[in-house]
N, C-alpha and C. Protein backbone atom coordinates (compact mmCIF):
# COMPACT_ATOMS: atom_id res chain seq x y z
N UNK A 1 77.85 80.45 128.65
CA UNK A 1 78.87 81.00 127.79
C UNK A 1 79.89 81.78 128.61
N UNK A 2 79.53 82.38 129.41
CA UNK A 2 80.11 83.18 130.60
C UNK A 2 81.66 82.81 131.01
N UNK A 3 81.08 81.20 131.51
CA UNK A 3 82.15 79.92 131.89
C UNK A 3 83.34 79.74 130.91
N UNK A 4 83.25 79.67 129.58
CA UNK A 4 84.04 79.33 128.59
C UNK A 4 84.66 80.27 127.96
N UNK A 5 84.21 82.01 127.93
CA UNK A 5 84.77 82.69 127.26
C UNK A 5 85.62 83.46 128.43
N UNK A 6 84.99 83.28 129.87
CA UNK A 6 85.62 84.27 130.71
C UNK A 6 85.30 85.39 131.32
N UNK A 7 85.06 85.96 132.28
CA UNK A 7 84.27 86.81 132.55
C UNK A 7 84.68 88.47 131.79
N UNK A 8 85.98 88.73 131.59
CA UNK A 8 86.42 90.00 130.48
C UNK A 8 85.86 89.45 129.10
N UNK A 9 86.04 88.55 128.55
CA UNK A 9 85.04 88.14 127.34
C UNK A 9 83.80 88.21 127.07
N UNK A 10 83.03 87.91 128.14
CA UNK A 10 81.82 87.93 128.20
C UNK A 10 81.46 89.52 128.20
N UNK A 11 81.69 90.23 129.17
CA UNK A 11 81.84 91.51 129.27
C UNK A 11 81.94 92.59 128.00
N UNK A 12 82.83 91.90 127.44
CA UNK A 12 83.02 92.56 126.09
C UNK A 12 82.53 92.28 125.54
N UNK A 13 81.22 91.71 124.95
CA UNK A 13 80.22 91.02 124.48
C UNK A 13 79.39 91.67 124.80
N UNK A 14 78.84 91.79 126.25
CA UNK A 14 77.92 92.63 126.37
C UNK A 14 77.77 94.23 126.41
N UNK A 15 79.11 94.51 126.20
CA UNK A 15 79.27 95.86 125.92
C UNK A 15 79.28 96.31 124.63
N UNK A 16 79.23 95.45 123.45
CA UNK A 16 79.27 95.90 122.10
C UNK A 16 78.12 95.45 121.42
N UNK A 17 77.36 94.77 122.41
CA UNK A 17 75.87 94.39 121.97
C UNK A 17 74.96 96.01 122.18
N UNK A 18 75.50 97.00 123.21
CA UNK A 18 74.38 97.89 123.66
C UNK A 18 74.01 98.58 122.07
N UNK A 19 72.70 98.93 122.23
CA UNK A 19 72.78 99.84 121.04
C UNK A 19 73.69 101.41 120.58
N UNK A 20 73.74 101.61 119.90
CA UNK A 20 74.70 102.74 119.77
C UNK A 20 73.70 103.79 119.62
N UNK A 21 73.90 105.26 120.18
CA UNK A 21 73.06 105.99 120.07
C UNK A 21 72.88 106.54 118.98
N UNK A 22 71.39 107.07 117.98
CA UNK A 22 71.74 107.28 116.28
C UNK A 22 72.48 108.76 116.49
N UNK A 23 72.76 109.18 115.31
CA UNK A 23 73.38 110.79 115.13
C UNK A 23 72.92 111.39 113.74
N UNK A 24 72.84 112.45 114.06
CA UNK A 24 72.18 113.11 112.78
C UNK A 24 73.21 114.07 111.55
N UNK A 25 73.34 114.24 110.81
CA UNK A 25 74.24 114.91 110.05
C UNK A 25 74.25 116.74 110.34
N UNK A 26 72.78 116.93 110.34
CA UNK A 26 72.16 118.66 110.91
C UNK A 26 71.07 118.46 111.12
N UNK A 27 70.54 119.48 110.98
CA UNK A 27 69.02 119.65 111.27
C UNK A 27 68.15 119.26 110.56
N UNK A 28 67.43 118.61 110.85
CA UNK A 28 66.18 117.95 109.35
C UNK A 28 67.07 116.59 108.81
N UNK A 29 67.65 116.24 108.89
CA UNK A 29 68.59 115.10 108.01
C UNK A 29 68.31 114.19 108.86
N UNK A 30 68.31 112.48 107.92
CA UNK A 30 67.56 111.74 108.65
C UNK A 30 68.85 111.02 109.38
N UNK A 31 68.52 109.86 110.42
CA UNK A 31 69.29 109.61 111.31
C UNK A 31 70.15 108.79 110.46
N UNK A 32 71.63 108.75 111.00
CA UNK A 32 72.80 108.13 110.67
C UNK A 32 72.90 106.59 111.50
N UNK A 33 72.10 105.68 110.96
CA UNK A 33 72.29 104.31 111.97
C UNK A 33 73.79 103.65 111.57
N UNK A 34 74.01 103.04 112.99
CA UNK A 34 75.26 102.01 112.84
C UNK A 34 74.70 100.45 112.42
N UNK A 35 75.31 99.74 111.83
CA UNK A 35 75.01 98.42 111.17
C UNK A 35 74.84 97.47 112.25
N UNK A 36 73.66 96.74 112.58
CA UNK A 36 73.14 95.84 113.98
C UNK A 36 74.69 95.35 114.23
N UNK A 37 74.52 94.71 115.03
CA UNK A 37 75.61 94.32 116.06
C UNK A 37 75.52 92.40 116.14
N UNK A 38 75.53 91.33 115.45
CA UNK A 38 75.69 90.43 115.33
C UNK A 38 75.88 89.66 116.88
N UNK A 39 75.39 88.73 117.31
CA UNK A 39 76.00 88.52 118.89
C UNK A 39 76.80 87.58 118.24
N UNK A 40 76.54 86.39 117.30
CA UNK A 40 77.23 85.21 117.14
C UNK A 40 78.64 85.76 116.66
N UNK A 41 78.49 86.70 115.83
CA UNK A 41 79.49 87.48 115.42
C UNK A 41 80.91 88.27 116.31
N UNK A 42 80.04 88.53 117.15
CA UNK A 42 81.04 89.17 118.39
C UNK A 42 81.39 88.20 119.53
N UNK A 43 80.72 87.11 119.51
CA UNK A 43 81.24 86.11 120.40
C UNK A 43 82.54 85.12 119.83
N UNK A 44 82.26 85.13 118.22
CA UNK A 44 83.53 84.41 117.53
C UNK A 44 84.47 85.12 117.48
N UNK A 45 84.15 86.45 117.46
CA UNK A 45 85.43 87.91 117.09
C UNK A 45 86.56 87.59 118.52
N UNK A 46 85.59 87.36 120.00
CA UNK A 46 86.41 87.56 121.02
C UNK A 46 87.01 85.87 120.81
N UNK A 47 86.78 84.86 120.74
CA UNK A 47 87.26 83.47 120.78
C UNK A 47 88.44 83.21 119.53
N UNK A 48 88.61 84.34 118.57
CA UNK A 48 89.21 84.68 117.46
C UNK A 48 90.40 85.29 118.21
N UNK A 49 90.22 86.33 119.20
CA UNK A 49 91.27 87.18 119.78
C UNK A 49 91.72 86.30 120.85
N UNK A 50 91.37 85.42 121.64
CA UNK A 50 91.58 84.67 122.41
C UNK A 50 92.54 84.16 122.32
N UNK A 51 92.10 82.76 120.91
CA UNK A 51 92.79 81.77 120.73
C UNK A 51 94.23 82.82 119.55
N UNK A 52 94.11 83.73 118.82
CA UNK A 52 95.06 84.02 117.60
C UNK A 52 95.75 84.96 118.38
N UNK A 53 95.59 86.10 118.99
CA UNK A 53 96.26 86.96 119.33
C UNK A 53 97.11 87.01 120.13
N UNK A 54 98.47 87.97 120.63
CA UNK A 54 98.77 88.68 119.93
C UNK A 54 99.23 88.34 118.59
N UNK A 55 99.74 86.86 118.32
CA UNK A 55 100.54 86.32 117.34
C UNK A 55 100.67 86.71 116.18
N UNK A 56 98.85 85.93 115.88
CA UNK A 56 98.16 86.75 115.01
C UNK A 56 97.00 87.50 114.94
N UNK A 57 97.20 88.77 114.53
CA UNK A 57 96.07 89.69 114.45
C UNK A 57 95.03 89.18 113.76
N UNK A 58 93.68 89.52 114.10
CA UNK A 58 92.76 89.14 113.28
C UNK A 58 91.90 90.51 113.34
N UNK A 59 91.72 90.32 111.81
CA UNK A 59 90.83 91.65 111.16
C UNK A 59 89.73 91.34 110.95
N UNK A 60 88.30 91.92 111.12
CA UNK A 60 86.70 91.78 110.86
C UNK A 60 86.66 92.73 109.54
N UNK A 61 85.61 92.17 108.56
CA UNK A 61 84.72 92.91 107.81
C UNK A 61 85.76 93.24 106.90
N UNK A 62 86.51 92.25 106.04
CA UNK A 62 88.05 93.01 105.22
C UNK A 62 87.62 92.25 104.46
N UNK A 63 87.59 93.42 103.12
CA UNK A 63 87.58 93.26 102.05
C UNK A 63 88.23 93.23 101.09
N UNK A 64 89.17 91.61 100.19
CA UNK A 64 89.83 91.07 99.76
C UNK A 64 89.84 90.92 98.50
N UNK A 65 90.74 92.64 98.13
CA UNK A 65 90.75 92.84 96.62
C UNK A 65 91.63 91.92 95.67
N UNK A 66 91.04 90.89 94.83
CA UNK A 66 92.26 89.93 94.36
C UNK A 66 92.17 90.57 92.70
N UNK A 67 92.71 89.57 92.33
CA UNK A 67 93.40 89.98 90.89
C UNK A 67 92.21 89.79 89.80
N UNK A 68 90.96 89.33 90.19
CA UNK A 68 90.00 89.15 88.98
C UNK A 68 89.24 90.09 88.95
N UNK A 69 89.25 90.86 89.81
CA UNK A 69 89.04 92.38 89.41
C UNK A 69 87.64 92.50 90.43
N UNK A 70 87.10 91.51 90.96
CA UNK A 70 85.70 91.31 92.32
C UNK A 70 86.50 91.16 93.54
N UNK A 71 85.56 92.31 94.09
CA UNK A 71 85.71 92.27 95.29
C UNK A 71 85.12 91.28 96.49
N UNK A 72 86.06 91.09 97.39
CA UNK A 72 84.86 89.98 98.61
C UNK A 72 85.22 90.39 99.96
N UNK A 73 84.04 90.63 100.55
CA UNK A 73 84.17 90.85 102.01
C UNK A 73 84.00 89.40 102.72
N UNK A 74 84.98 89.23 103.76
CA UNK A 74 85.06 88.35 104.33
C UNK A 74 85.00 88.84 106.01
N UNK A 75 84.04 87.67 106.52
CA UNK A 75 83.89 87.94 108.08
C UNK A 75 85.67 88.52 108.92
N UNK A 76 86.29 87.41 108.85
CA UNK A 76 87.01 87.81 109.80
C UNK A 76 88.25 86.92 108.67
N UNK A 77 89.66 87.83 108.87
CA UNK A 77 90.87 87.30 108.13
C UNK A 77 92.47 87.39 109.26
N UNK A 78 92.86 86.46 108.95
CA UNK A 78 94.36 86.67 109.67
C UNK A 78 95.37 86.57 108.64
N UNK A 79 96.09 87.72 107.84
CA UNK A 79 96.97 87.33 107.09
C UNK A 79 97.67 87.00 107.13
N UNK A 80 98.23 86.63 108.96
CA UNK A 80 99.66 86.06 108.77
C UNK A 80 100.09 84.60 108.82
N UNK A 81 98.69 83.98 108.72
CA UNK A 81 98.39 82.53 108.19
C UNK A 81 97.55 82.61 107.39
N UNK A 82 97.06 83.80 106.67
CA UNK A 82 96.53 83.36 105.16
C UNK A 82 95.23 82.59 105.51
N UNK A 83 94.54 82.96 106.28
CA UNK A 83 92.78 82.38 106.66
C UNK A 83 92.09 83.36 106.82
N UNK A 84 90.42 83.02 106.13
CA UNK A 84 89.25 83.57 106.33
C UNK A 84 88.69 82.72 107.61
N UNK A 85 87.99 83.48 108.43
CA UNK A 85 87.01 82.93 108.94
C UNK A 85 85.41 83.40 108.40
N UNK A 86 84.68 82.65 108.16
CA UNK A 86 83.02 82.99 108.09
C UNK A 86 82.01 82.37 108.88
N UNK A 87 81.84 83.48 108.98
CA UNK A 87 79.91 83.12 110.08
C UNK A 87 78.79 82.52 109.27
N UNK A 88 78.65 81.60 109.30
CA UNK A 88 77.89 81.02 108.30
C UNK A 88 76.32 80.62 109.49
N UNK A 89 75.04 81.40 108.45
CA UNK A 89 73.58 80.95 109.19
C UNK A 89 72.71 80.89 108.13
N UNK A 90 71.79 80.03 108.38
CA UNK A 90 71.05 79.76 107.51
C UNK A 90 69.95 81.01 106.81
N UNK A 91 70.00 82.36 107.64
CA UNK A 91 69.11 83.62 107.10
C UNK A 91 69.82 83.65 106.04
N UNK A 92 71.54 84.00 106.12
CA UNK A 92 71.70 84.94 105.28
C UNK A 92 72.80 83.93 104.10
N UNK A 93 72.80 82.56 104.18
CA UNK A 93 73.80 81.97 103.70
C UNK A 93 73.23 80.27 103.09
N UNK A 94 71.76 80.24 103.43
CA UNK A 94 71.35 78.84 102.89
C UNK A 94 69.82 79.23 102.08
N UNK A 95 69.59 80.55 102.67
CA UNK A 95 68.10 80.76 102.36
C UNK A 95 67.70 81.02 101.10
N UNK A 96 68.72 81.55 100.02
CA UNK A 96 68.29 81.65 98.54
C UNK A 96 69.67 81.17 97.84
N UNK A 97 69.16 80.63 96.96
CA UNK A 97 70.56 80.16 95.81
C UNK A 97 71.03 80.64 95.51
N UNK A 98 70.95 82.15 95.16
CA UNK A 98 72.80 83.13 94.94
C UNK A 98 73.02 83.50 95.59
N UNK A 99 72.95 83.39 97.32
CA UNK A 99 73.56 83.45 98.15
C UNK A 99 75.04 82.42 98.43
N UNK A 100 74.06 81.25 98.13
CA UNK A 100 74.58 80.57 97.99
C UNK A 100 75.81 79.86 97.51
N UNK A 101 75.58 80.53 96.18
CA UNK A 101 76.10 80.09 95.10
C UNK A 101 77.43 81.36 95.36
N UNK A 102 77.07 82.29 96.03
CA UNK A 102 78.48 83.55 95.64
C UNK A 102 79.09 82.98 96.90
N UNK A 103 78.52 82.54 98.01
CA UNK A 103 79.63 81.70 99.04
C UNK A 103 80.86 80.91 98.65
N UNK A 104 80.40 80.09 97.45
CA UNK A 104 80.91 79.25 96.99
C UNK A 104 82.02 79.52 96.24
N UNK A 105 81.37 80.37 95.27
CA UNK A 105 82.54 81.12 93.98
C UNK A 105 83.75 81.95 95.33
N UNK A 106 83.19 82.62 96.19
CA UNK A 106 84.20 83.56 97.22
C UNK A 106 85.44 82.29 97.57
N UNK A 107 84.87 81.31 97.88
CA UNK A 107 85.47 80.53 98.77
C UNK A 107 86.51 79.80 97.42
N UNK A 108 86.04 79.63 96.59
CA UNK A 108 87.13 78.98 95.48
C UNK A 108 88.51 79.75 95.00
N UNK A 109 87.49 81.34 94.64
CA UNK A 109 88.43 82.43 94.57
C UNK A 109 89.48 83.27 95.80
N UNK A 110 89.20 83.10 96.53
CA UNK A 110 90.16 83.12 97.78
C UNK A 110 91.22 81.81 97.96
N UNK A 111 90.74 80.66 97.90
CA UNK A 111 91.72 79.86 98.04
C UNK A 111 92.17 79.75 96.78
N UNK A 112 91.87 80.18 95.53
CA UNK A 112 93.30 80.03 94.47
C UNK A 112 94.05 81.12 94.83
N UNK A 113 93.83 81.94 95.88
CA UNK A 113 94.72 83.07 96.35
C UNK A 113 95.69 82.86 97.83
N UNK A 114 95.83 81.35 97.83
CA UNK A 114 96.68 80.70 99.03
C UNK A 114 95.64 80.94 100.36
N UNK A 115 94.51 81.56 100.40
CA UNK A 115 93.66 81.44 101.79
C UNK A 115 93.19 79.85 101.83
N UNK A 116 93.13 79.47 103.24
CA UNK A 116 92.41 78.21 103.22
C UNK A 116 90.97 79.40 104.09
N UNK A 117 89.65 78.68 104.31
CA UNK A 117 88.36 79.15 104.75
C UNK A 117 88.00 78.22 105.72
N UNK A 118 87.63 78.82 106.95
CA UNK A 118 86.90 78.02 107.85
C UNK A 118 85.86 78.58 108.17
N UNK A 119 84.47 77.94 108.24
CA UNK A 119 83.24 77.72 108.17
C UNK A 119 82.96 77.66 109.55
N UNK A 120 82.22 78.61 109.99
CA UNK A 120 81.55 78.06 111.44
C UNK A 120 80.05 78.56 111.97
N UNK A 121 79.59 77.88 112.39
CA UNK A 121 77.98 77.95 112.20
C UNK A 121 77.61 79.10 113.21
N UNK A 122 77.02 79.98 113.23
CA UNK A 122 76.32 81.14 114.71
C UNK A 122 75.97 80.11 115.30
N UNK A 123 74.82 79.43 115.19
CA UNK A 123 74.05 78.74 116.11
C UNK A 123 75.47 78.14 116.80
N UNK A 124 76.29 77.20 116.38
CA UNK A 124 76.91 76.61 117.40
C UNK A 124 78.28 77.69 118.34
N UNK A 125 78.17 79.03 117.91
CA UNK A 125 78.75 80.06 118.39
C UNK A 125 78.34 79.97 119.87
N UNK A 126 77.15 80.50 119.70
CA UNK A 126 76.28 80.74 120.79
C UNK A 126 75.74 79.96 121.72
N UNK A 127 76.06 78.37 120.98
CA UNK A 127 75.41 77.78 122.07
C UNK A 127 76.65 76.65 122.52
N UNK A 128 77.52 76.33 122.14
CA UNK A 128 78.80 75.77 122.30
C UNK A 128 80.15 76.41 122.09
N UNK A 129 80.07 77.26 122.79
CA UNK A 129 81.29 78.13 122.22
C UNK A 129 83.01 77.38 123.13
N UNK A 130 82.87 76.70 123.76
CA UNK A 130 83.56 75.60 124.04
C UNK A 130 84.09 75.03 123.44
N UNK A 131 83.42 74.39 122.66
CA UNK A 131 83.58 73.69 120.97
C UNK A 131 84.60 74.14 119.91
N UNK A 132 83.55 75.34 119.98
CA UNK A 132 83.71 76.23 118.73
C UNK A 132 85.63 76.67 119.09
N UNK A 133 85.52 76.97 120.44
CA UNK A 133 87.25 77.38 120.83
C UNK A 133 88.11 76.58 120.63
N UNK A 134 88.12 74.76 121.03
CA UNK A 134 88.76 74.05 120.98
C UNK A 134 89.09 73.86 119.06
N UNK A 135 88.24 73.83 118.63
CA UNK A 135 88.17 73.81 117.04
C UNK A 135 89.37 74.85 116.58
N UNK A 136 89.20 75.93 117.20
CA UNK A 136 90.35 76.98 116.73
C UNK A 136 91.78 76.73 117.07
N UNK A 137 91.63 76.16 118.52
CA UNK A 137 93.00 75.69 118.95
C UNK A 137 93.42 74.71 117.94
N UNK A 138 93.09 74.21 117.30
CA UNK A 138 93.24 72.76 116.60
C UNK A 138 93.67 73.41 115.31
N UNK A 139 92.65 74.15 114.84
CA UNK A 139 93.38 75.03 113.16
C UNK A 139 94.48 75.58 113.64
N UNK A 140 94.38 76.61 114.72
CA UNK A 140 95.54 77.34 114.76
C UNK A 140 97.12 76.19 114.45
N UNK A 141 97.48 75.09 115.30
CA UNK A 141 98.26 74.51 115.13
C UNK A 141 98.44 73.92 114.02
N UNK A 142 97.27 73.39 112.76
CA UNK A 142 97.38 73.35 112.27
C UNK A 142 97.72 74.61 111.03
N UNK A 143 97.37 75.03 111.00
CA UNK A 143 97.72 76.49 110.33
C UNK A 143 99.10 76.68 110.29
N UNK A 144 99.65 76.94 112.11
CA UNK A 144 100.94 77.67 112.06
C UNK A 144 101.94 76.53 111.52
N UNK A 145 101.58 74.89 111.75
CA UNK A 145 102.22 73.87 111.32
C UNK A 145 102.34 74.00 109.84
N UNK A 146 101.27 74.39 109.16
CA UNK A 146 101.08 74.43 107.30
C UNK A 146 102.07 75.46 106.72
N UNK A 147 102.29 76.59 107.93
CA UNK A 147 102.83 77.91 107.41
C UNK A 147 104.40 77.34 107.54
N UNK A 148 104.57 76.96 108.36
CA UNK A 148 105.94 76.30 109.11
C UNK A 148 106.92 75.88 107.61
N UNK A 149 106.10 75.57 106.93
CA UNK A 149 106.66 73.73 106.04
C UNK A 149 106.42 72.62 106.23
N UNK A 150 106.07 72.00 107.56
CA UNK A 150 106.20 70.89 108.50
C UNK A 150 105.51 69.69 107.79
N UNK A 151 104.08 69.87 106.88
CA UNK A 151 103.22 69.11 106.24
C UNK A 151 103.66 68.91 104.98
């Protein structure tokens, strides 16, 4: 992975993997943990900044208040082409049916809100992230081509 993301990529990867130290509020109060640290997650975040930035910014963990009154958190968004990205794995996204099933409804209800959604697996994060980059190069043009008029 080293090879494909770069050695400042990689780096930054392994620097946001360390654990964070806990903190306590005062005395007696129980510890304040930070939310685990995803690797597949932070390896798409940097291949996200890679391939989109500066152009377009891309935001993690934004939550996309629309007009039906539900809220949805979405992995990663670029508003200035109007895309979600999601980390999609089978723990937290195939393993029970209303998981399932609210993937689905998110993904309908965002795109009647002009987002298109791209789907991309951890496993192939982590283990083809080569792939996974060239794939982005490919939306991106397509994207900025869709935003254009051009299609």
């Amino acid at each position: 992975m080293k090879q494909i993301l770069g050695e400042r990529a990689f780096e930054q990867i392994k620097r946001r993997l360390k654990p964070a130290p806990t903190k306590t509020k005062s005395a007696g109060a129980s510890p304040n943990k930070r939310k685990a640290i995803n690797p597949a997650e932070e390896a798409l975040f940097v291949l996200l900044n890679d391939v989109f930035e500066p152009e377009h910014p891309v935001q993690r963990e934004v939550c996309l208040c629309l007009d039906i009154g539900r809220k949805w958190r979405s992995d990663f968004v670029i508003e200035s082409l109007k895309v979600t990205f999601e980390m999609d794995g089978w723990e937290s996204h195939g393993k029970y049916l209303e998981s399932f099933k609210n993937e689905r409804e998110k993904s309908f209800e965002v795109f009647m809100h002009g987002y298109s959604t791209i789907r991309i697996y951890a496993s192939e994060v982590l283990t083809r992230p080569g792939i996974v980059k060239d794939k982005l190069i490919r939306a991106k043009a397509l994207l900025q081509e869709k935003k254009g008029g051009v299609r």
